[in-house]
PDB file of N, CA and C in Angstrom:
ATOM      1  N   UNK A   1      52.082  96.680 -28.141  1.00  0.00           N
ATOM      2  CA  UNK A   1      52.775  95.973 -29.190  1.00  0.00           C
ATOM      3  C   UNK A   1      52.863  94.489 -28.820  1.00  0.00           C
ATOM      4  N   UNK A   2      52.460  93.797 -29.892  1.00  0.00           N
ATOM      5  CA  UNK A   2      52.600  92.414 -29.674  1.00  0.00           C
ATOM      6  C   UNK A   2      53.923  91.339 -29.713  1.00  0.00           C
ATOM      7  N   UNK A   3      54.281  90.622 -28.890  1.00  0.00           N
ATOM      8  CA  UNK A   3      55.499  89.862 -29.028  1.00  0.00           C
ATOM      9  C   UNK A   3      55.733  88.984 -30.694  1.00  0.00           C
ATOM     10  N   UNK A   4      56.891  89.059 -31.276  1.00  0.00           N
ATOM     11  CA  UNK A   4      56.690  87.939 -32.567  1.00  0.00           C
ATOM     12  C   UNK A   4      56.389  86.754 -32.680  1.00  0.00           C
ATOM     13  N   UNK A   5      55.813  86.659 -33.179  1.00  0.00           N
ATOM     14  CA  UNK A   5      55.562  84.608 -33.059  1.00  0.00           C
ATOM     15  C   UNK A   5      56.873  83.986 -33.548  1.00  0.00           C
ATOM     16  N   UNK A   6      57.036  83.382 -32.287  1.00  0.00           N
ATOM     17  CA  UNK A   6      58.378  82.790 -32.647  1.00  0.00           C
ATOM     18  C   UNK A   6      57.931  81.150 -33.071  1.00  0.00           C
ATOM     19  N   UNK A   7      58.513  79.714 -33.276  1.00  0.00           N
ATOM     20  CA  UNK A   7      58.298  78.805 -33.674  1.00  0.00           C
ATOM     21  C   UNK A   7      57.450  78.471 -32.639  1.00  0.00           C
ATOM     22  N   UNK A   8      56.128  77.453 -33.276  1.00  0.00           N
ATOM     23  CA  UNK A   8      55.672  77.113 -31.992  1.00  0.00           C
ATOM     24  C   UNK A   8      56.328  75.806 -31.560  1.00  0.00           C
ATOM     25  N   UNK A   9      56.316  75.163 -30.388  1.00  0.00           N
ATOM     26  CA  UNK A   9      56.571  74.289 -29.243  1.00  0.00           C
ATOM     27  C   UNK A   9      55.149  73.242 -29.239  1.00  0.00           C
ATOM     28  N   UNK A  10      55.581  71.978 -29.399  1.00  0.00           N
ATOM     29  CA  UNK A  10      54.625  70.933 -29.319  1.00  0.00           C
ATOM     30  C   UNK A  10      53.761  71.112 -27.729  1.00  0.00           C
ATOM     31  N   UNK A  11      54.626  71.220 -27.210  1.00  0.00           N
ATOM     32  CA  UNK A  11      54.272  71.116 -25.296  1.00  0.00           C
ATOM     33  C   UNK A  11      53.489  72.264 -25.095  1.00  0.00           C
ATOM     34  N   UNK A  12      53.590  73.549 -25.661  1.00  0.00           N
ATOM     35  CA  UNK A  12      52.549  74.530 -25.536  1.00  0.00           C
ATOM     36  C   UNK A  12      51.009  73.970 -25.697  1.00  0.00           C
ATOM     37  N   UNK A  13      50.059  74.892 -24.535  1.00  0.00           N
ATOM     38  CA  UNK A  13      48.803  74.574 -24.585  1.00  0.00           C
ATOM     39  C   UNK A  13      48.607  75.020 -25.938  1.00  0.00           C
ATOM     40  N   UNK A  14      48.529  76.010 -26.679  1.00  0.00           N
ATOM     41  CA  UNK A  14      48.176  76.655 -27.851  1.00  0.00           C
ATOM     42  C   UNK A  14      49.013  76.439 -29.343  1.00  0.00           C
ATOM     43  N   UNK A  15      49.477  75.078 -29.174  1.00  0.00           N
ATOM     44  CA  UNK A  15      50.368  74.242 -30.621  1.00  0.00           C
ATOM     45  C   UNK A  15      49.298  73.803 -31.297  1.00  0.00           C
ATOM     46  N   UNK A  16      49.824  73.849 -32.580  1.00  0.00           N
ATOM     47  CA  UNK A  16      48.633  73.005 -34.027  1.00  0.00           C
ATOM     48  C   UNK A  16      49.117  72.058 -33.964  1.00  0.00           C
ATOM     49  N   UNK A  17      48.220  71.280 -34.208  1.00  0.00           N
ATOM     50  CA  UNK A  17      48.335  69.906 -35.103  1.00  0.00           C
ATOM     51  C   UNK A  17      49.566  69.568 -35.748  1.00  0.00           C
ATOM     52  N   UNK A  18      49.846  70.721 -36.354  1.00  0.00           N
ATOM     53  CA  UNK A  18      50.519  70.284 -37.558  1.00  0.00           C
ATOM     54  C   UNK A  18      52.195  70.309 -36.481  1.00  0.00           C
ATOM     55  N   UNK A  19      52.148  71.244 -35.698  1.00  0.00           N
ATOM     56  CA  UNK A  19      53.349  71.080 -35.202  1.00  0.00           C
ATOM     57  C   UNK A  19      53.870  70.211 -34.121  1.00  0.00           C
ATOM     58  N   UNK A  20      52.786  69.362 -33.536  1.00  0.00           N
ATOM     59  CA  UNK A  20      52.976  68.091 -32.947  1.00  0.00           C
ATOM     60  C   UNK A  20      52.993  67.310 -33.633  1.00  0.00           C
ATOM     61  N   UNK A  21      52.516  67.155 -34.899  1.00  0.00           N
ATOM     62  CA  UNK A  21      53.351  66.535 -35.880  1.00  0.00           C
ATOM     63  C   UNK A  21      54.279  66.477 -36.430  1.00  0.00           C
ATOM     64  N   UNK A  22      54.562  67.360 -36.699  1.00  0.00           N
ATOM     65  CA  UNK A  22      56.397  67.681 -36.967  1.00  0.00           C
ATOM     66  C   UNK A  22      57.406  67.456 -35.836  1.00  0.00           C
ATOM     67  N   UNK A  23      56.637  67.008 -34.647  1.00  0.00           N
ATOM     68  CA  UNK A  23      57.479  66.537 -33.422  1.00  0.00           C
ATOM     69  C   UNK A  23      57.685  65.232 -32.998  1.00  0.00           C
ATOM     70  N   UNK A  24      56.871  64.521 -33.650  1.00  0.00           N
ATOM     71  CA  UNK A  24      56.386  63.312 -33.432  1.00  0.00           C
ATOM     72  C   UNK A  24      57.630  62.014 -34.391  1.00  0.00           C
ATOM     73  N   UNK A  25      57.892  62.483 -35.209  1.00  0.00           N
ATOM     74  CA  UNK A  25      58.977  61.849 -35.766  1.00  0.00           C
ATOM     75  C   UNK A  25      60.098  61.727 -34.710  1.00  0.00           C
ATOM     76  N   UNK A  26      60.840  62.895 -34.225  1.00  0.00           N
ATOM     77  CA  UNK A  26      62.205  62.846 -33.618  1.00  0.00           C
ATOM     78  C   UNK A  26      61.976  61.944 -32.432  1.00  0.00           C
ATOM     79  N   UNK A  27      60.750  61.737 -31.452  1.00  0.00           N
ATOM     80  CA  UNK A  27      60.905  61.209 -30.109  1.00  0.00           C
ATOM     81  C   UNK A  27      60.496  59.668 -30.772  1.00  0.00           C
ATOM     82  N   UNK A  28      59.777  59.447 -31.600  1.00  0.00           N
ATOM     83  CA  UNK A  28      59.571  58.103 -32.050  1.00  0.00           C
ATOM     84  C   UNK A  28      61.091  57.493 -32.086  1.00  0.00           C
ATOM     85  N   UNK A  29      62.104  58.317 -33.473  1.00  0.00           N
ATOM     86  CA  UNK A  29      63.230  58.102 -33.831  1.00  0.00           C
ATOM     87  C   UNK A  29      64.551  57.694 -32.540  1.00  0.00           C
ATOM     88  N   UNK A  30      63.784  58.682 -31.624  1.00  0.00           N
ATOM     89  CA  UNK A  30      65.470  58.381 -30.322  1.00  0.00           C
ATOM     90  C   UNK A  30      64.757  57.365 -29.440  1.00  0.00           C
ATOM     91  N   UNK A  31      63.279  57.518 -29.511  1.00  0.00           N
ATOM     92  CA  UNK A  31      62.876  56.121 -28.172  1.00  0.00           C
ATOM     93  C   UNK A  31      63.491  54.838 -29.275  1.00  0.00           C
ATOM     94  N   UNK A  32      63.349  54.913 -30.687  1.00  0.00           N
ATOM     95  CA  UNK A  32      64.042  53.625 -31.279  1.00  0.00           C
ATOM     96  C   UNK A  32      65.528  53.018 -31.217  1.00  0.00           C
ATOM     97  N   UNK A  33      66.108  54.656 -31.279  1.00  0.00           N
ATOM     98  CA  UNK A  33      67.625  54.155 -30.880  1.00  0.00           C
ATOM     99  C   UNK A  33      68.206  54.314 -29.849  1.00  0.00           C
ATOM    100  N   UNK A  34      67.351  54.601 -28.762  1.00  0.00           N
ATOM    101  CA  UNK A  34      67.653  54.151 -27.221  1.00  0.00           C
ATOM    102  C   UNK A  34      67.042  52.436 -26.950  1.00  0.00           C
ATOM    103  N   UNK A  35      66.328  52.075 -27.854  1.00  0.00           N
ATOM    104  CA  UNK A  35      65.997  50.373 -27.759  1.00  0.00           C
ATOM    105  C   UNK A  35      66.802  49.677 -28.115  1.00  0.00           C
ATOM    106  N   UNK A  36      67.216  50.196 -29.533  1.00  0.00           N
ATOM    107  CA  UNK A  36      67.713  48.999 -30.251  1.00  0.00           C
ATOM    108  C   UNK A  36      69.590  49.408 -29.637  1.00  0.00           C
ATOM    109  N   UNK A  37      70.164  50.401 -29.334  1.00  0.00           N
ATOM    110  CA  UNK A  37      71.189  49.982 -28.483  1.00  0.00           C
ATOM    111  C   UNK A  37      71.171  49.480 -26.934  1.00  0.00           C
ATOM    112  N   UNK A  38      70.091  49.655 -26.401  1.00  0.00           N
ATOM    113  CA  UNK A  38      70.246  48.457 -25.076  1.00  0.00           C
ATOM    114  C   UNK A  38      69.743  47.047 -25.762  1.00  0.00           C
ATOM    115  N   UNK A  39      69.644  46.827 -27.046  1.00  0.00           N
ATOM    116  CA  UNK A  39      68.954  44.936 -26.943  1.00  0.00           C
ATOM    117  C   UNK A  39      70.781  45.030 -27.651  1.00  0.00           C
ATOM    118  N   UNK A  40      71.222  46.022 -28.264  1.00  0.00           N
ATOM    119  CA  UNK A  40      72.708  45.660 -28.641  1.00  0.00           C
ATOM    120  C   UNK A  40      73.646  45.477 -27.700  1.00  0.00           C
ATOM    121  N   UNK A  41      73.742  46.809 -26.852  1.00  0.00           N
ATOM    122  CA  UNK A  41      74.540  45.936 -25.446  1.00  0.00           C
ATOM    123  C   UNK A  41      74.162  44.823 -24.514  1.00  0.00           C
ATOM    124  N   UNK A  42      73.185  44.581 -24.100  1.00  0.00           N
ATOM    125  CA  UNK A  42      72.747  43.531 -23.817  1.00  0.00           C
ATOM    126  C   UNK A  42      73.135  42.664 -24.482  1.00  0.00           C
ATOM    127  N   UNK A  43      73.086  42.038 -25.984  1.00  0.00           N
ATOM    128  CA  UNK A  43      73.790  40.918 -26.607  1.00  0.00           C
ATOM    129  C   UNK A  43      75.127  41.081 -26.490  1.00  0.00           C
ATOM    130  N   UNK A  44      75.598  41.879 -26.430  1.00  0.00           N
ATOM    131  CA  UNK A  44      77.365  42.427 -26.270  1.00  0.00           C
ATOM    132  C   UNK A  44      77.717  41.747 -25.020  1.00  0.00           C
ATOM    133  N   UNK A  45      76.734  42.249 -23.857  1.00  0.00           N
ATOM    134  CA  UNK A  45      77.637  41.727 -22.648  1.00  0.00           C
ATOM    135  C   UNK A  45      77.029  40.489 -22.520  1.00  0.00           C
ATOM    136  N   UNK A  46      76.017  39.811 -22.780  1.00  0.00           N
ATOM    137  CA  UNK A  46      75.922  38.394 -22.882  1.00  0.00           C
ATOM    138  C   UNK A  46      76.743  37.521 -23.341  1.00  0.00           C
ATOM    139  N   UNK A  47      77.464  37.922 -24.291  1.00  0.00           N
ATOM    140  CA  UNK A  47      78.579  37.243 -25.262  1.00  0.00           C
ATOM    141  C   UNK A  47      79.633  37.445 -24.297  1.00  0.00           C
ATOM    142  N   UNK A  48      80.106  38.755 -23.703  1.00  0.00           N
ATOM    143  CA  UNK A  48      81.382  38.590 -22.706  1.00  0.00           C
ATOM    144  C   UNK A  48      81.044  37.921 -21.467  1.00  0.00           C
ATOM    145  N   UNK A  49      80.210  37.833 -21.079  1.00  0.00           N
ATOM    146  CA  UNK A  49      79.448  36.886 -19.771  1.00  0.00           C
ATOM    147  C   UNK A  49      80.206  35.758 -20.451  1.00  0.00           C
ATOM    148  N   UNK A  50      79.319  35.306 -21.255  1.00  0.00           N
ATOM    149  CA  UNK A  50      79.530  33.997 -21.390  1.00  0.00           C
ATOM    150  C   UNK A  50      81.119  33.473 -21.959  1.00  0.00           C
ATOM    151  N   UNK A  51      82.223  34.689 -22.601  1.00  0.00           N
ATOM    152  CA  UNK A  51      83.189  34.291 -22.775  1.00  0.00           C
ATOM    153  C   UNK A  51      84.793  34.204 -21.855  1.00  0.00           C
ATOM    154  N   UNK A  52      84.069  35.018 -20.596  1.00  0.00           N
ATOM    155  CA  UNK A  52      84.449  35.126 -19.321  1.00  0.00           C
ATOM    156  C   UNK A  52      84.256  33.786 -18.422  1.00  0.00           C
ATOM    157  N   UNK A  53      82.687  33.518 -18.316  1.00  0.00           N
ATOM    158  CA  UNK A  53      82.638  32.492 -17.372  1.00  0.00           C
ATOM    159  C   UNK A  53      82.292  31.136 -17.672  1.00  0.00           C
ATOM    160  N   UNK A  54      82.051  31.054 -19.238  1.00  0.00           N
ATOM    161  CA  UNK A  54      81.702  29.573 -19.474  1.00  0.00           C
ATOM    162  C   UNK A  54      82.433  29.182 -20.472  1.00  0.00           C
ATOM    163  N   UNK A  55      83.117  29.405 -21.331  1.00  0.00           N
ATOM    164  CA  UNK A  55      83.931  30.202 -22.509  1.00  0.00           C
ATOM    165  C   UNK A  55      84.923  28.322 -22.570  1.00  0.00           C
ATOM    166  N   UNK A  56      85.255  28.494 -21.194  1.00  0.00           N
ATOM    167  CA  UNK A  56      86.293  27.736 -21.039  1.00  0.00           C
ATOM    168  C   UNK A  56      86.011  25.792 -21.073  1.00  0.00           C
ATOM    169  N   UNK A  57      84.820  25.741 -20.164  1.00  0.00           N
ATOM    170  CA  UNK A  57      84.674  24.648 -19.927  1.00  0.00           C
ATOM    171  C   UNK A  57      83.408  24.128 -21.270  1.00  0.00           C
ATOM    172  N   UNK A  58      82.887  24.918 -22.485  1.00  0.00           N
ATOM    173  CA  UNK A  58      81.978  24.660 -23.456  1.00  0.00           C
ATOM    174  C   UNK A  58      81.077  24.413 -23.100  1.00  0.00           C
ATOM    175  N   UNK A  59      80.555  25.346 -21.938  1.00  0.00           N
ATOM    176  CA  UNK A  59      78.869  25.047 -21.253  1.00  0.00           C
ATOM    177  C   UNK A  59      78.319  26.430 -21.684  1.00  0.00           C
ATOM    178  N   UNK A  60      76.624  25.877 -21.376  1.00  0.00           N
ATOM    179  CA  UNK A  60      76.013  27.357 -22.050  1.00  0.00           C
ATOM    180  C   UNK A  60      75.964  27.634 -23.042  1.00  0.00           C
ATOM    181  N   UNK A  61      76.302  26.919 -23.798  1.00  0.00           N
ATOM    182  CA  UNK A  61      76.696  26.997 -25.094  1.00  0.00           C
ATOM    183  C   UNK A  61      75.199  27.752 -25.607  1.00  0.00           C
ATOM    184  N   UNK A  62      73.927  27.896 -25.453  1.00  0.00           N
ATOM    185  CA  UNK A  62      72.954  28.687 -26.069  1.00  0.00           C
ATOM    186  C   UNK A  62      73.112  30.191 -25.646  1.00  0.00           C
ATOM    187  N   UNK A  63      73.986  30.579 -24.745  1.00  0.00           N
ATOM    188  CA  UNK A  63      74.136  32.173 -24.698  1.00  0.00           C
ATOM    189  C   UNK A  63      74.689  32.532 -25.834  1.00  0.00           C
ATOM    190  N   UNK A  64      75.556  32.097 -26.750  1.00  0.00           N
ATOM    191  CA  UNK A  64      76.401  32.588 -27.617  1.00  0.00           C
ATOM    192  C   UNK A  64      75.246  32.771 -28.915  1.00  0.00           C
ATOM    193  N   UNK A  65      74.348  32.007 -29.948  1.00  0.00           N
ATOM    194  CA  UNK A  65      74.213  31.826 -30.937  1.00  0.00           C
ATOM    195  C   UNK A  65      72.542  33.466 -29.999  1.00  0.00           C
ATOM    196  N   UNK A  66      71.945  33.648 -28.960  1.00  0.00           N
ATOM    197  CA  UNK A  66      71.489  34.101 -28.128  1.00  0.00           C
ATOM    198  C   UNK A  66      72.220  35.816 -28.159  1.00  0.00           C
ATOM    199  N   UNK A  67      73.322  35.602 -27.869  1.00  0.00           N
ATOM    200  CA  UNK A  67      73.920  36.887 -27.749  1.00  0.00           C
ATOM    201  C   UNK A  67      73.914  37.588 -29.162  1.00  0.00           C
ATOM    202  N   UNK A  68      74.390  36.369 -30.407  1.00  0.00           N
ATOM    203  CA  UNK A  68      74.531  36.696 -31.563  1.00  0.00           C
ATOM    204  C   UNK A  68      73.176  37.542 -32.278  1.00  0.00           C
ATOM    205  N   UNK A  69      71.822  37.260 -31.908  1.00  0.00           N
ATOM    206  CA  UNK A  69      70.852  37.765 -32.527  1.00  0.00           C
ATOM    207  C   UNK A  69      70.416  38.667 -31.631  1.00  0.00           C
ATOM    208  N   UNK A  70      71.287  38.947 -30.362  1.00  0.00           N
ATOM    209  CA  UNK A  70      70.450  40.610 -30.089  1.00  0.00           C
ATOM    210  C   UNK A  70      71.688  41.281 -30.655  1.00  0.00           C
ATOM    211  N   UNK A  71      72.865  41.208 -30.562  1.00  0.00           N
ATOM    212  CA  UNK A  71      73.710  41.865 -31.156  1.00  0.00           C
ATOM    213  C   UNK A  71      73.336  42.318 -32.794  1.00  0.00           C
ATOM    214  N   UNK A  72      73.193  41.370 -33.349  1.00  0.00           N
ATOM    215  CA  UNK A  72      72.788  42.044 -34.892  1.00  0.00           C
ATOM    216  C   UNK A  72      71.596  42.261 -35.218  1.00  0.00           C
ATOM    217  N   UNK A  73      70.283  42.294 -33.707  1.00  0.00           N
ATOM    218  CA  UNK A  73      69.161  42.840 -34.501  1.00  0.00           C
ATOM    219  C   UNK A  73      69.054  44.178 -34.485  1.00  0.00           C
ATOM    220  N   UNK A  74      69.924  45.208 -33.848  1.00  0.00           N
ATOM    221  CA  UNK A  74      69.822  46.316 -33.792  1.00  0.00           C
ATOM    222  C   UNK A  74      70.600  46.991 -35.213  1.00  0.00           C
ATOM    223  N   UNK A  75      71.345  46.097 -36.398  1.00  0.00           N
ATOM    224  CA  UNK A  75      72.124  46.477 -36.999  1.00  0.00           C
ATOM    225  C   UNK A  75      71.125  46.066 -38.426  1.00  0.00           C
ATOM    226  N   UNK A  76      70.041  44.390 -38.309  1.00  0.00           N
ATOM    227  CA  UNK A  76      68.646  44.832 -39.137  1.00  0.00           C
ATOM    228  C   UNK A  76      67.836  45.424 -39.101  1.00  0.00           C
ATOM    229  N   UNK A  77      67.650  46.328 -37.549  1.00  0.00           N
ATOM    230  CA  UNK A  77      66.357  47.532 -37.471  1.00  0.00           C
ATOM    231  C   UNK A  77      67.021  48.240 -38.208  1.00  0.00           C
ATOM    232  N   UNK A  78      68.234  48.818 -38.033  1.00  0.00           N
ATOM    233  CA  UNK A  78      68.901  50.153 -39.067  1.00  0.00           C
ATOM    234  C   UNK A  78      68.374  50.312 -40.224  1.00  0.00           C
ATOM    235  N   UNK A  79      69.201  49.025 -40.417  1.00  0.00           N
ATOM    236  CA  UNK A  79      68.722  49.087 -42.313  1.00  0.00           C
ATOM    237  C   UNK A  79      67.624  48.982 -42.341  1.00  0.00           C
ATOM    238  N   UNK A  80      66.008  48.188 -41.946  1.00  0.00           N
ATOM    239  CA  UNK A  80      65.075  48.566 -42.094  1.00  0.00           C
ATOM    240  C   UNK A  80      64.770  49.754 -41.996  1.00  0.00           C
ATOM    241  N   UNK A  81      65.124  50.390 -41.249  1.00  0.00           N
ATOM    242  CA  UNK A  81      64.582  52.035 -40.960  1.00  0.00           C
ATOM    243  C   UNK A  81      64.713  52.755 -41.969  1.00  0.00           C
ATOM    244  N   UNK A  82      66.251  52.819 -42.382  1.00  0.00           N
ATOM    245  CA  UNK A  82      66.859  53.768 -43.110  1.00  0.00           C
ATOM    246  C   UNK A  82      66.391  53.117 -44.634  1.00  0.00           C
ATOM    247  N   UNK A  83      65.875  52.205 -44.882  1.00  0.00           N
ATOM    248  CA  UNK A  83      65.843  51.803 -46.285  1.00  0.00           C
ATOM    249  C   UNK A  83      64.248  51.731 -46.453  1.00  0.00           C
ATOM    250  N   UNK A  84      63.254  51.975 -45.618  1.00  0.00           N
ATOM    251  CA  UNK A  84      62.147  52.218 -45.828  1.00  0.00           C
ATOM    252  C   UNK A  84      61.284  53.833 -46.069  1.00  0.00           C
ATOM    253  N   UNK A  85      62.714  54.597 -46.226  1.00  0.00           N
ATOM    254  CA  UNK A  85      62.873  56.075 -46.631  1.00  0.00           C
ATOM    255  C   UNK A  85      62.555  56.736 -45.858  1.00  0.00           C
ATOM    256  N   UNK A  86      61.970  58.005 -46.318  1.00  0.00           N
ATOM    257  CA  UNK A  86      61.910  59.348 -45.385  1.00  0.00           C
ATOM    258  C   UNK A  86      60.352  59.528 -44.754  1.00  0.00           C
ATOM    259  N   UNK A  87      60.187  59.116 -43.914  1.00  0.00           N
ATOM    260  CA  UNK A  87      58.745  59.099 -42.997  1.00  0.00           C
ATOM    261  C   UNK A  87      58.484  60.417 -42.574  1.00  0.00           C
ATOM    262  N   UNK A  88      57.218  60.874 -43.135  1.00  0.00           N
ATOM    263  CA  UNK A  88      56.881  62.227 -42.704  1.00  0.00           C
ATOM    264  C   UNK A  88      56.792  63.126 -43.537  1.00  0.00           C
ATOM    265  N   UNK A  89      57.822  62.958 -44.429  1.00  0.00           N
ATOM    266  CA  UNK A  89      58.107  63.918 -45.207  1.00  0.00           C
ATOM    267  C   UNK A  89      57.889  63.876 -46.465  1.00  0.00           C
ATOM    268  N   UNK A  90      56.622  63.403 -46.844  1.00  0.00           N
ATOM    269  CA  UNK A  90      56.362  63.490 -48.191  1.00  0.00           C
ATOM    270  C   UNK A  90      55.191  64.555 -48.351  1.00  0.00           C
ATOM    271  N   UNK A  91      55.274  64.809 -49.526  1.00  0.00           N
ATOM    272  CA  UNK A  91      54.477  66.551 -49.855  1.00  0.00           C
ATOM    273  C   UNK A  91      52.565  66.256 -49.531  1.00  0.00           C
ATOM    274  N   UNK A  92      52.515  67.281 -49.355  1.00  0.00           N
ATOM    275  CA  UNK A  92      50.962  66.822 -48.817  1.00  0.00           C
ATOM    276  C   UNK A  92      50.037  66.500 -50.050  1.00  0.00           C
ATOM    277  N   UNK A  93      48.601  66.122 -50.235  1.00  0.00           N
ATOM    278  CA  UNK A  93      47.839  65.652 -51.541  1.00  0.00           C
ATOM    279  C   UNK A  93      48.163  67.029 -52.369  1.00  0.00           C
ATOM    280  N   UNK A  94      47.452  67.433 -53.202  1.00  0.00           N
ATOM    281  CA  UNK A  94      47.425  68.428 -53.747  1.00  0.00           C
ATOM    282  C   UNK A  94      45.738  68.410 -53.489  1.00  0.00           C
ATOM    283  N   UNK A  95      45.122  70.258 -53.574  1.00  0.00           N
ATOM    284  CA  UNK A  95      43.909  70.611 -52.907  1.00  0.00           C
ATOM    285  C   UNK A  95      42.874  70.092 -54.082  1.00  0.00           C
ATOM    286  N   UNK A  96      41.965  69.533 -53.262  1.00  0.00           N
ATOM    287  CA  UNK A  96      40.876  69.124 -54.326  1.00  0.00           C
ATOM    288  C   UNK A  96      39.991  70.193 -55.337  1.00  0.00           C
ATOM    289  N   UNK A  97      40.090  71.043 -54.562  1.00  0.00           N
ATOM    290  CA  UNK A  97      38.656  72.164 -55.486  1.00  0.00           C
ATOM    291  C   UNK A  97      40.103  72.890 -56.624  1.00  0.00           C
ATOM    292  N   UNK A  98      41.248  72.898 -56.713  1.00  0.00           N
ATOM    293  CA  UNK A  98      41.976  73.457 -57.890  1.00  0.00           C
ATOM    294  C   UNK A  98      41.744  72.398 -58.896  1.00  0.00           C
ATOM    295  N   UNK A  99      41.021  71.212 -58.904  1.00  0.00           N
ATOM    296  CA  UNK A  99      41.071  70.959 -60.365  1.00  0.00           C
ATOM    297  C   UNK A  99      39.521  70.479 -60.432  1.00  0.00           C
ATOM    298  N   UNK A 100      38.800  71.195 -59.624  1.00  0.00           N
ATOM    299  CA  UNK A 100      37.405  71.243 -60.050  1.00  0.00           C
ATOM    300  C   UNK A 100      37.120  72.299 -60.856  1.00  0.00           C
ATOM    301  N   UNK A 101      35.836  71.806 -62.149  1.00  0.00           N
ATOM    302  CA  UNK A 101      35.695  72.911 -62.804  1.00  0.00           C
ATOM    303  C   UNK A 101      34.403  73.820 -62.743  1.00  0.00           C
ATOM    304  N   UNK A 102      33.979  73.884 -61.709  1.00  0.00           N
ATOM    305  CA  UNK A 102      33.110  74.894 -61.453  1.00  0.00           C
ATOM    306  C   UNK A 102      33.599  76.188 -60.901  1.00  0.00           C
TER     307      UNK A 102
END
């Protein structure tokens, strides 16, 4: 008796196509939002760097306007992402030989 086919696994030697494709979205998706929150903390603690140690005497003054655009570019990738819709998931062509008439 044979075991059931359970879902296949991208990492299996014996995966389709189609299901390393269906995998390929999620690791794209978290390597993006493991980027775009380190260029966000990174601008975060640049801004407290600089409001800690230079803050006072008005030097450095280019860390701040610096801190300001990594801080909010992770908040225009979003909305790019999310407003350029659903990637992946649109229905496949429809088959060519159903509207041939031979």
């Amino acid at each position: 008796m044979e075991p059931a086919a359970g879902p296949e696994k991208p990492d299996q030697p014996g995966a389709t196509e189609a299901a390393m494709r269906r995998a390929a979205p999620r690791s794209w998706l978290s390597t993006a939002a493991g980027g775009l929150v380190a260029v966000g903390l990174g601008g975060a603690a640049l801004l407290v760097w600089w409001a800690l140690a230079f803050h006072p005497a008005n030097a450095r003054l280019w860390m701040v306007p610096a801190g300001l655009v990594l801080l909010g570019t992770p908040v225009l990738a979003w909305l790019s992402i999310l407003a350029s819709g659903p990637g992946g998931r649109q229905a496949p062509p429809p088959d060519a030989t159903a509207y041939s008439s031979v």
